[in-house]
C-alpha atoms as a PDB file:
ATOM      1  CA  UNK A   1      35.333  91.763  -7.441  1.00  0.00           C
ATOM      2  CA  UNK A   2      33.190  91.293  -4.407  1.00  0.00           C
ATOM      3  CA  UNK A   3      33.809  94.879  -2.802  1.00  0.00           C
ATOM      4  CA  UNK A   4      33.296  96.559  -6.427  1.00  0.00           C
ATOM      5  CA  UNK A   5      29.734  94.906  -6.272  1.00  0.00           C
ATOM      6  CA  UNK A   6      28.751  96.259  -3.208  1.00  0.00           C
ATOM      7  CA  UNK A   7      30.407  99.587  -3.785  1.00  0.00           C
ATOM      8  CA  UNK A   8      27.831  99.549  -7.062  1.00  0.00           C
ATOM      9  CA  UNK A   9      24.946  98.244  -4.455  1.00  0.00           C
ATOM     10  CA  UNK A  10      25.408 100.838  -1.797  1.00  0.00           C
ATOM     11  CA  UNK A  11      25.581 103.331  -4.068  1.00  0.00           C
ATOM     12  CA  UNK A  12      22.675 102.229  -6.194  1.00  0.00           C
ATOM     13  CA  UNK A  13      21.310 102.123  -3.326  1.00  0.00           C
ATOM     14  CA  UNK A  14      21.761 105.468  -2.176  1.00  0.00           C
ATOM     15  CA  UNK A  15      20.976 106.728  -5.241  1.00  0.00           C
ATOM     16  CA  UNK A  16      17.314 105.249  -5.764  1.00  0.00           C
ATOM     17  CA  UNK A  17      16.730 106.516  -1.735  1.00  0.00           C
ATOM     18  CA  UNK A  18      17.858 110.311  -3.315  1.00  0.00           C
ATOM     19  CA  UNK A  19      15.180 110.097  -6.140  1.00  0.00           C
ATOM     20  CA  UNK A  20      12.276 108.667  -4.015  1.00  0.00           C
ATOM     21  CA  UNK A  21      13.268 111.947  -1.586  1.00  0.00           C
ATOM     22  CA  UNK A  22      12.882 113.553  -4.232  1.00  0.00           C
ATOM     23  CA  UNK A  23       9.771 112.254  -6.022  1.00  0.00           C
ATOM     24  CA  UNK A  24       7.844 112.930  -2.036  1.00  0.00           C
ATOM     25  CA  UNK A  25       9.621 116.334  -2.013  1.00  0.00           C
ATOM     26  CA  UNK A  26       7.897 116.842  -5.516  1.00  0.00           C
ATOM     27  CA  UNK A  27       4.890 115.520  -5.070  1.00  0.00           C
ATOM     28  CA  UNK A  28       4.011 116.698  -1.466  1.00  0.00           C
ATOM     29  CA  UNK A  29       5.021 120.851  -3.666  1.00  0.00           C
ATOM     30  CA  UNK A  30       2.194 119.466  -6.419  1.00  0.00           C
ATOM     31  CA  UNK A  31      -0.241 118.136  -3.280  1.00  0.00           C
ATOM     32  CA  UNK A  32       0.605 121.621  -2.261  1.00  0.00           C
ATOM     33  CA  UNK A  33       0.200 123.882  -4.222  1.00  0.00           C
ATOM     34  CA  UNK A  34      -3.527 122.359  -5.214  1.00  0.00           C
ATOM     35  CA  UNK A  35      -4.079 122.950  -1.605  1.00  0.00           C
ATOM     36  CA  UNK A  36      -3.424 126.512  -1.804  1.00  0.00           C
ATOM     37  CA  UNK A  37      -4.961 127.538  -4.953  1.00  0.00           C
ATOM     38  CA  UNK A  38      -7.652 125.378  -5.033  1.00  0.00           C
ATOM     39  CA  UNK A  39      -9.189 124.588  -1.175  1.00  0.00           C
ATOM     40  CA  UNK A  40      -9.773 128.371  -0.530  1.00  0.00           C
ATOM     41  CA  UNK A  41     -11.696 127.823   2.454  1.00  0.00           C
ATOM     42  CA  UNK A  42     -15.561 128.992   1.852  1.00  0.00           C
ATOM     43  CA  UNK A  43     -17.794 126.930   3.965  1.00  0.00           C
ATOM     44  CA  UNK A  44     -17.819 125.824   7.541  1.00  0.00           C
ATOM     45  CA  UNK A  45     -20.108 124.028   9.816  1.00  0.00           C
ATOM     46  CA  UNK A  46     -20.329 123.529  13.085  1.00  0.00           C
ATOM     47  CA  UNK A  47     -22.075 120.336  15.140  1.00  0.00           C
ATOM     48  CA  UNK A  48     -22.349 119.130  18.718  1.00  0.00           C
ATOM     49  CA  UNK A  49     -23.257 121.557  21.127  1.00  0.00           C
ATOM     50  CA  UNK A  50     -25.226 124.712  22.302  1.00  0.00           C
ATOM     51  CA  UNK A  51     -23.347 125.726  24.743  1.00  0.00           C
ATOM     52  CA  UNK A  52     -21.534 128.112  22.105  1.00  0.00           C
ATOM     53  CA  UNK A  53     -22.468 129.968  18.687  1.00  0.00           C
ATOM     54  CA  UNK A  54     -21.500 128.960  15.511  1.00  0.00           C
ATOM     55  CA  UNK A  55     -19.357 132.322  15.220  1.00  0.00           C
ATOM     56  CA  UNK A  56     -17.695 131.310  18.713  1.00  0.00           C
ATOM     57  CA  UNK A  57     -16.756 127.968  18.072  1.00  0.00           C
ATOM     58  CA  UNK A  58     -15.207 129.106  13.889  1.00  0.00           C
ATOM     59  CA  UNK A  59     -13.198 132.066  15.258  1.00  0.00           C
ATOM     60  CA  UNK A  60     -11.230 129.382  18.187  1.00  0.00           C
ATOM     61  CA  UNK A  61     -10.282 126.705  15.912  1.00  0.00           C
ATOM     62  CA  UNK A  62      -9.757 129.103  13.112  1.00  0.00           C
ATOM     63  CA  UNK A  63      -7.204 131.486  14.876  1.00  0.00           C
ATOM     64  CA  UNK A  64      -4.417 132.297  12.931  1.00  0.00           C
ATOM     65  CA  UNK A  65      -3.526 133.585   9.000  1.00  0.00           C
ATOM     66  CA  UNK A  66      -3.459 131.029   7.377  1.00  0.00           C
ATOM     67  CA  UNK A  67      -6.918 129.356   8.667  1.00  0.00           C
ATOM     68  CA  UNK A  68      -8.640 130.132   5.351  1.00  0.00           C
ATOM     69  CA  UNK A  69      -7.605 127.437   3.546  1.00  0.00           C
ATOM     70  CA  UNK A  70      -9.524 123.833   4.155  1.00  0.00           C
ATOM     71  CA  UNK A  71      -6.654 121.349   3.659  1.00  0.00           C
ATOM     72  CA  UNK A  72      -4.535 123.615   6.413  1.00  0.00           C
ATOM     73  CA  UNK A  73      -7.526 123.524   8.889  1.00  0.00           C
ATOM     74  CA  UNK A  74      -7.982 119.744   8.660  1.00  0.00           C
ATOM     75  CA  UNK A  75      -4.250 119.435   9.527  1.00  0.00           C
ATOM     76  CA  UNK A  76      -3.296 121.736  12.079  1.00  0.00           C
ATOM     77  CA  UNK A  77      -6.108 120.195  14.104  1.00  0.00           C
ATOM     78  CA  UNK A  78      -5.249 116.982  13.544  1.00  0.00           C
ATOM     79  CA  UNK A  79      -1.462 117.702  14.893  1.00  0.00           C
ATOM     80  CA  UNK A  80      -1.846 120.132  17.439  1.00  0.00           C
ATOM     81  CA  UNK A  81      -5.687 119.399  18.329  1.00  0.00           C
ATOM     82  CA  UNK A  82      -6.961 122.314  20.931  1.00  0.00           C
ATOM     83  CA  UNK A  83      -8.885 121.347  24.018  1.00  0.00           C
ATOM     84  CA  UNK A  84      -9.111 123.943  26.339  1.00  0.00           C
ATOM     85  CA  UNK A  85     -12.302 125.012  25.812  1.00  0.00           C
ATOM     86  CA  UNK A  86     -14.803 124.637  28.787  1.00  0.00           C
ATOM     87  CA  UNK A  87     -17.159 121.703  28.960  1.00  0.00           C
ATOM     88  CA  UNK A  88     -15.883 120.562  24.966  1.00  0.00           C
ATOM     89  CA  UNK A  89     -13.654 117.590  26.003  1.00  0.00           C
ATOM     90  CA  UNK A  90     -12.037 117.620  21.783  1.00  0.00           C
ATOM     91  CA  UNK A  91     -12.895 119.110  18.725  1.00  0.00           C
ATOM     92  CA  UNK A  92     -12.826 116.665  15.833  1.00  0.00           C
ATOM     93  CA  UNK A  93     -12.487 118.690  12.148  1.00  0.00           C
ATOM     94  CA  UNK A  94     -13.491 116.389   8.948  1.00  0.00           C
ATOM     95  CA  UNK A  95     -13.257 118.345   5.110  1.00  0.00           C
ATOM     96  CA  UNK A  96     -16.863 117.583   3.566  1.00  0.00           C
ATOM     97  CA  UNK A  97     -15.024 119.115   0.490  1.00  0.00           C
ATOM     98  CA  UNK A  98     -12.584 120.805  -0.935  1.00  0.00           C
ATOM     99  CA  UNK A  99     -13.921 124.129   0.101  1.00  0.00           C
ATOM    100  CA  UNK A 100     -15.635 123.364   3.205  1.00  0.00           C
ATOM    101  CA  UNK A 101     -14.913 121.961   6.712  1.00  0.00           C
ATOM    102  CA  UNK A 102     -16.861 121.048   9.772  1.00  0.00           C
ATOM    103  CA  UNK A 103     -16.069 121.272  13.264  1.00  0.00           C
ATOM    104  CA  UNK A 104     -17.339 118.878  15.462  1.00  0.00           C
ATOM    105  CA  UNK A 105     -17.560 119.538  18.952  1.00  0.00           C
ATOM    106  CA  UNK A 106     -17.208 116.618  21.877  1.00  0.00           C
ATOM    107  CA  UNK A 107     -19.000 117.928  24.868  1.00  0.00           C
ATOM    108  CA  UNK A 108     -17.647 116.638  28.254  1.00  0.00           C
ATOM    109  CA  UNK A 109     -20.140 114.283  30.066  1.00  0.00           C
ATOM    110  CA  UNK A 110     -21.600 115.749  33.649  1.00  0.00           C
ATOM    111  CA  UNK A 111     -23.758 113.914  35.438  1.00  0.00           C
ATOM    112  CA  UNK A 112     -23.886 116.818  38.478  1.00  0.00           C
ATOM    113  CA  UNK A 113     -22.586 120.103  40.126  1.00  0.00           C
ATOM    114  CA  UNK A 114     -21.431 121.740  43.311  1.00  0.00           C
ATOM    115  CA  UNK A 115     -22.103 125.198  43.707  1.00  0.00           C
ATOM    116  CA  UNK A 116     -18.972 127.023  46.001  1.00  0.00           C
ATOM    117  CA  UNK A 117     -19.095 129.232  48.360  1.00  0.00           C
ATOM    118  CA  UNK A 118     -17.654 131.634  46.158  1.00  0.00           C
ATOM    119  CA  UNK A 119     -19.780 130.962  43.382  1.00  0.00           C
ATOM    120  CA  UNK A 120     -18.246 128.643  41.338  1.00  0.00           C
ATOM    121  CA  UNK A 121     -20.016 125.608  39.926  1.00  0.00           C
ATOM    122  CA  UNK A 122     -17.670 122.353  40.106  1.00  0.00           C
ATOM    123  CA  UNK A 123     -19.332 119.577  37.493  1.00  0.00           C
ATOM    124  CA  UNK A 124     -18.738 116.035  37.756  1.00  0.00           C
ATOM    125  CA  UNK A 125     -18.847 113.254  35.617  1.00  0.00           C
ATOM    126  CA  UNK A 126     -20.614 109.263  36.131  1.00  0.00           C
ATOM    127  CA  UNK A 127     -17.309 108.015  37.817  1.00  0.00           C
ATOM    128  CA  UNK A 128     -17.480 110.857  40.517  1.00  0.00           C
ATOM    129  CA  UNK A 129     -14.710 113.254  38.407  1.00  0.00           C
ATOM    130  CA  UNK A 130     -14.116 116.561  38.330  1.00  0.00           C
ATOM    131  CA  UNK A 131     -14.485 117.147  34.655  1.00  0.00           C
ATOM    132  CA  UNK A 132     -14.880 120.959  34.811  1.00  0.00           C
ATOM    133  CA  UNK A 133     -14.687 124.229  37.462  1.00  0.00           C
ATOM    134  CA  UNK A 134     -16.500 127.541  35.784  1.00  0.00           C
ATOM    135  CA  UNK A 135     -18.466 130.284  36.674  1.00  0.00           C
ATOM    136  CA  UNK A 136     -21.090 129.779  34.110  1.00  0.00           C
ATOM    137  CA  UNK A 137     -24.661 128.026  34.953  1.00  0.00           C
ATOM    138  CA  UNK A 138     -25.290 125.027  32.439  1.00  0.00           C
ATOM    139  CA  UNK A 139     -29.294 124.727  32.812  1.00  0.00           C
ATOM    140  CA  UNK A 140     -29.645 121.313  30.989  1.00  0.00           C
ATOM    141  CA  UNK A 141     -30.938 119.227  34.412  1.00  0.00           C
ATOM    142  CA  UNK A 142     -27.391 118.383  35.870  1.00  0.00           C
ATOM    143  CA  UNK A 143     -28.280 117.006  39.564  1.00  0.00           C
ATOM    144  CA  UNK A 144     -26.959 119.685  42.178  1.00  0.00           C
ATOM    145  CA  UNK A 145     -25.434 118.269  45.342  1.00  0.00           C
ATOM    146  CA  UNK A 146     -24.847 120.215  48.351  1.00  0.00           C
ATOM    147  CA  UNK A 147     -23.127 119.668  51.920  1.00  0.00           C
ATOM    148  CA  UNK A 148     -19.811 118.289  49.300  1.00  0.00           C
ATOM    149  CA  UNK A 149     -17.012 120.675  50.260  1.00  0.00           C
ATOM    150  CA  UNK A 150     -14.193 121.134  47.854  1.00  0.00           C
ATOM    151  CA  UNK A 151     -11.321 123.178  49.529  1.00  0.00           C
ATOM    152  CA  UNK A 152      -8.639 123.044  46.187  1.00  0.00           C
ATOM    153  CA  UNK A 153     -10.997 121.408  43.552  1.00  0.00           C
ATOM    154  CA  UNK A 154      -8.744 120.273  40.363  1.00  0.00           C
ATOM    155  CA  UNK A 155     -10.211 118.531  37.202  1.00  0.00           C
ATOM    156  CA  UNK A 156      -9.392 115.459  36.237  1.00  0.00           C
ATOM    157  CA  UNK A 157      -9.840 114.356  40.068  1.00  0.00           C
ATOM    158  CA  UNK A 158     -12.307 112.639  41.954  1.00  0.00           C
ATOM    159  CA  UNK A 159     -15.212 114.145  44.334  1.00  0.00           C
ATOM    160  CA  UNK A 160     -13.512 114.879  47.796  1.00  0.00           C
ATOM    161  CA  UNK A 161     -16.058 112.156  49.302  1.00  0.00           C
ATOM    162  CA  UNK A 162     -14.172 108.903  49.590  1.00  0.00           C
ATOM    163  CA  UNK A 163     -14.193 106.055  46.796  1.00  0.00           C
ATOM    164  CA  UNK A 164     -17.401 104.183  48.102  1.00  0.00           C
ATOM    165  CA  UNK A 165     -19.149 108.007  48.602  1.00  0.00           C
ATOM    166  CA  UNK A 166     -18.303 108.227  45.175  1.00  0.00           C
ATOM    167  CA  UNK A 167     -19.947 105.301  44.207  1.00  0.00           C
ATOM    168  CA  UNK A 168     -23.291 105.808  46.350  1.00  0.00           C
ATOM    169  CA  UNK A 169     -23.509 109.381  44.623  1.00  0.00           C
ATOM    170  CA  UNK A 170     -23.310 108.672  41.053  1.00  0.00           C
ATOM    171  CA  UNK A 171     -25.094 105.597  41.301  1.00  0.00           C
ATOM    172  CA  UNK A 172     -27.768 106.826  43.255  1.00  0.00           C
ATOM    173  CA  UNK A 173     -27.998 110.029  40.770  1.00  0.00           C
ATOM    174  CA  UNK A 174     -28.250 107.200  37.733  1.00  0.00           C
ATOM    175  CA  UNK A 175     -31.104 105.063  39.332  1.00  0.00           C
ATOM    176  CA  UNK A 176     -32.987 108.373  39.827  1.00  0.00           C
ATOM    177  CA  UNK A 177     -32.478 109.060  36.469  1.00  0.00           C
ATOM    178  CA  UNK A 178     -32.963 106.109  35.103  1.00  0.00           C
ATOM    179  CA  UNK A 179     -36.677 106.372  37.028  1.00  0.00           C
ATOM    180  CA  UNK A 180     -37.099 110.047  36.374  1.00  0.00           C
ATOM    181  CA  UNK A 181     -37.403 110.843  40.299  1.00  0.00           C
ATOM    182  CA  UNK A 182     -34.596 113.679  39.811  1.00  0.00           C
ATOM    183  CA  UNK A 183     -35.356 115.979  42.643  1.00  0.00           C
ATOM    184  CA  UNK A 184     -34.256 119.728  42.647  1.00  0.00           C
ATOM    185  CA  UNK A 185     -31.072 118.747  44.874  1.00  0.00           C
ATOM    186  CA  UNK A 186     -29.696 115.743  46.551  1.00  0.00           C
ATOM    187  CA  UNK A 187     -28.255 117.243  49.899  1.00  0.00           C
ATOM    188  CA  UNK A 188     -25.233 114.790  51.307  1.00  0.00           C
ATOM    189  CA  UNK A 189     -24.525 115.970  55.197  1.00  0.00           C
ATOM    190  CA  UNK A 190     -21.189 115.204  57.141  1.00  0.00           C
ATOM    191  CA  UNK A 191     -22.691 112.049  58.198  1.00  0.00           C
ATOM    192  CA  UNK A 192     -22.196 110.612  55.049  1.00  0.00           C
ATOM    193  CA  UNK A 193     -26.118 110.695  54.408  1.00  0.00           C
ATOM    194  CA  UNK A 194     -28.119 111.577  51.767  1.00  0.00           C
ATOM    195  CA  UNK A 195     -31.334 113.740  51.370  1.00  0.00           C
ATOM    196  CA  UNK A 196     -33.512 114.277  48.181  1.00  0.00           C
ATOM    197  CA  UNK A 197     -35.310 117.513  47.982  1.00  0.00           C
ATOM    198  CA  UNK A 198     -38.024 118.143  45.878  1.00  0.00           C
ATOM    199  CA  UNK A 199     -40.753 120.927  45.646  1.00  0.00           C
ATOM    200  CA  UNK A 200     -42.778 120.015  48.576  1.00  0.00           C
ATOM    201  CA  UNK A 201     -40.902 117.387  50.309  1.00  0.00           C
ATOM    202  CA  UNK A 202     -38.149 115.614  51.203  1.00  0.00           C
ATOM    203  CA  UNK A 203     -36.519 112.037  51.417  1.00  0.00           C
ATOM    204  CA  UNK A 204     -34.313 110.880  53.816  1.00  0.00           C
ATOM    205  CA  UNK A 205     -32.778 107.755  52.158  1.00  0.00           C
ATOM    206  CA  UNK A 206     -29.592 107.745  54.856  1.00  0.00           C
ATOM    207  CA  UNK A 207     -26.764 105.351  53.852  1.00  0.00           C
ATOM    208  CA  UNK A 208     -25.861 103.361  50.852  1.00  0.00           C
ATOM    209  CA  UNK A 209     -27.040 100.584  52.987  1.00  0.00           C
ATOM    210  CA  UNK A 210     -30.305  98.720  50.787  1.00  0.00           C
ATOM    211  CA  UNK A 211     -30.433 101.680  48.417  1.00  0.00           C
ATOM    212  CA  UNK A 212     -32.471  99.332  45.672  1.00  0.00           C
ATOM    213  CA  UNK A 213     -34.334  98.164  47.972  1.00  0.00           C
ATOM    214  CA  UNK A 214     -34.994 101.790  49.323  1.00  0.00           C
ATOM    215  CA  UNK A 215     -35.513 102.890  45.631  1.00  0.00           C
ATOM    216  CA  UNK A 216     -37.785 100.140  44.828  1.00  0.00           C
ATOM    217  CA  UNK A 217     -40.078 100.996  47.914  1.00  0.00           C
ATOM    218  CA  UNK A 218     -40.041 104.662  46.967  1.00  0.00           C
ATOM    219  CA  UNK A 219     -41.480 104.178  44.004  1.00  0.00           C
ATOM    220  CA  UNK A 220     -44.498 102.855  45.149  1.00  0.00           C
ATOM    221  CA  UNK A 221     -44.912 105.502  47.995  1.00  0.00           C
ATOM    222  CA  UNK A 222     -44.477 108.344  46.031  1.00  0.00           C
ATOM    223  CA  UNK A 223     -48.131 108.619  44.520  1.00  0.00           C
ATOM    224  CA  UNK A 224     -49.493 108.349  47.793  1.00  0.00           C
ATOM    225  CA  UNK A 225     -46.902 112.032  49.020  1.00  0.00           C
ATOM    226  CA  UNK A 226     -47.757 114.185  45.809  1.00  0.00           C
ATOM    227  CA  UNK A 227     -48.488 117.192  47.143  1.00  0.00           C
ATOM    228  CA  UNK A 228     -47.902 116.960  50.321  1.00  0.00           C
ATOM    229  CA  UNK A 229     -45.299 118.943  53.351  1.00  0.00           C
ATOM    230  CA  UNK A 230     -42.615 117.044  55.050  1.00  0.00           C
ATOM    231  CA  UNK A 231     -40.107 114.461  54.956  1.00  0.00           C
ATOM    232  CA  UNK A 232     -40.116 110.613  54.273  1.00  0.00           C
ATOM    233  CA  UNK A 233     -37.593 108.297  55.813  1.00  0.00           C
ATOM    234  CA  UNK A 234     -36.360 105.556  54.400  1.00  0.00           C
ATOM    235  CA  UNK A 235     -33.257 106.008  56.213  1.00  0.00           C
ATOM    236  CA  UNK A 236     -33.476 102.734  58.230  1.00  0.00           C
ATOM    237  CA  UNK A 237     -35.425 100.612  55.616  1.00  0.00           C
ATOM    238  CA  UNK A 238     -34.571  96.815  54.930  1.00  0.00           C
ATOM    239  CA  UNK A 239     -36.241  93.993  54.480  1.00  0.00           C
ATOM    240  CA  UNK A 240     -36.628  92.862  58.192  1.00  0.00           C
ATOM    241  CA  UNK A 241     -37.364  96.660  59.046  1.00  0.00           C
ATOM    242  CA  UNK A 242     -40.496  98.068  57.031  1.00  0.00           C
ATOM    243  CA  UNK A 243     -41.539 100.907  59.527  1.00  0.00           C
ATOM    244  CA  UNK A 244     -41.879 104.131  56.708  1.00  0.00           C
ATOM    245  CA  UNK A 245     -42.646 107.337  58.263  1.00  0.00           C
ATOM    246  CA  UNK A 246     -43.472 110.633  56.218  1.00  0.00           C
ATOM    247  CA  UNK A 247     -43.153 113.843  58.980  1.00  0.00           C
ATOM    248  CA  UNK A 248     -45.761 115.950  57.662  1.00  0.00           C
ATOM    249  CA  UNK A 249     -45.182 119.533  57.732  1.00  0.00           C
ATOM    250  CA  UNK A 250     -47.479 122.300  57.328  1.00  0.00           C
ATOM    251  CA  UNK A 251     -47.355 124.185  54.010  1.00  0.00           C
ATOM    252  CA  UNK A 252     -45.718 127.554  54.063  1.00  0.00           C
ATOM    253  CA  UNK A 253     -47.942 129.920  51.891  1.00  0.00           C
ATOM    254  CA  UNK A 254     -45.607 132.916  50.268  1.00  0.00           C
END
């Protein structure tokens, strides 16, 4: 009596997993076919960057046959996302209707560039990462470094410097920021030292050694420089040694 019941309760079984197949099977064929006949893809919109046209950015993500219809767009990039496109780290695609889509783009954060010898500029993010190796210019105020040699540069690793390099780059690049002293380039020699160059002059600030303090004094000389030749150096600044000398240079008329 026992086996006949669970015969029945396996098979019941069975047979309620066969019509719930089926009822998905059905209902994904309605889901469907609305799709198809009725998100006709008409509108599309595209947000987060310049660095590409509207037209550019619409013909990558929709590449293939079937990328007029809305519902098929959302999906495809939601299972096989692209990101190969340079400086967009992913492309995020929402349906703002039945007939429209929009493509938002993620643009890769850079806080600076190397330029190579062969031409190449090698952007870096805040944590001293290659995020991206092109041959296009971005103009939007990156920092440029020089005197950084990258022999087999590779994105997704860090700055050929050392760790604590690294660390005295990008945070030195951030405190300028964050003060709006950006020069025109920040020159780092085999030393290990680093040099800001600006339109008439330069600043040696040297190590990593007492950068805020360094920073801190700089702010307050600067007004007193404007417009003049030559080079401060702050290179050996510290508390106990406040001896600041700017090397004046004569002006070089073109």
């Amino acid at each position: 009596m026992s086996r006949r019941r669970k015969r029945r309760g396996i098979g019941s079984f069975i047979l309620t997993l066969i019509e719930l197949i089926l009822a998905i099977v059905i209902l994904g064929m309605i889901l469907g076919a609305f799709a198809y006949y009725f998100c006709h893809l008409e509108k599309v919109s595209v947000e987060g960057t310049d660095l590409y046209t509207n037209e550019q950015i619409t013909e990558y993500i929709l590449d293939d046959e079937y990328s007029n219809n809305a519902v098929y767009v959302f999906i495809k990039n939601k299972i096989f996302p692209k990101h190969d496109a340079e400086f967009i780290e992913s492309f995020d695609v929402e349906m703002t209707g039945l007939n429209s889509i929009t493509i938002i783009c993620n643009e890769k954060t850079i806080l600076g560039y190397i330029v190579t010898e062969d031409g190449k500029y090698i952007y870096f993010d805040y944590d001293g990462i290659i995020a991206e190796i092109s041959e296009t210019f971005v103009d939007r105020g990156y920092m440029r470094v020089d005197g950084v040699t990258c022999e087999e540069p590779k994105v997704g690793e860090e700055l050929p410097i050392g760790d604590n390099q690294v660390g005295y780059l990008t945070s030195l690049i951030k405190i300028l920021q964050k003060n709006e002293l950006m020069p025109n380039v920040i020159t780092y020699d085999e030393r290990e030292r680093i040099t800001l160059r600006y339109e008439t002059y330069s600043i040696s600030l040297g190590s990593s050694i007492n950068l805020e303090e360094k920073i801190d004094r700089l702010l307050r000389i600067l007004p007193q420089i404007e417009g003049m030749y030559g080079t401060l150096h702050l290179e050996n600044y510290s508390s106990q040694n406040t001896d600041i000398v700017f090397e004046k240079e004569d002006s070089v008329e073109e």
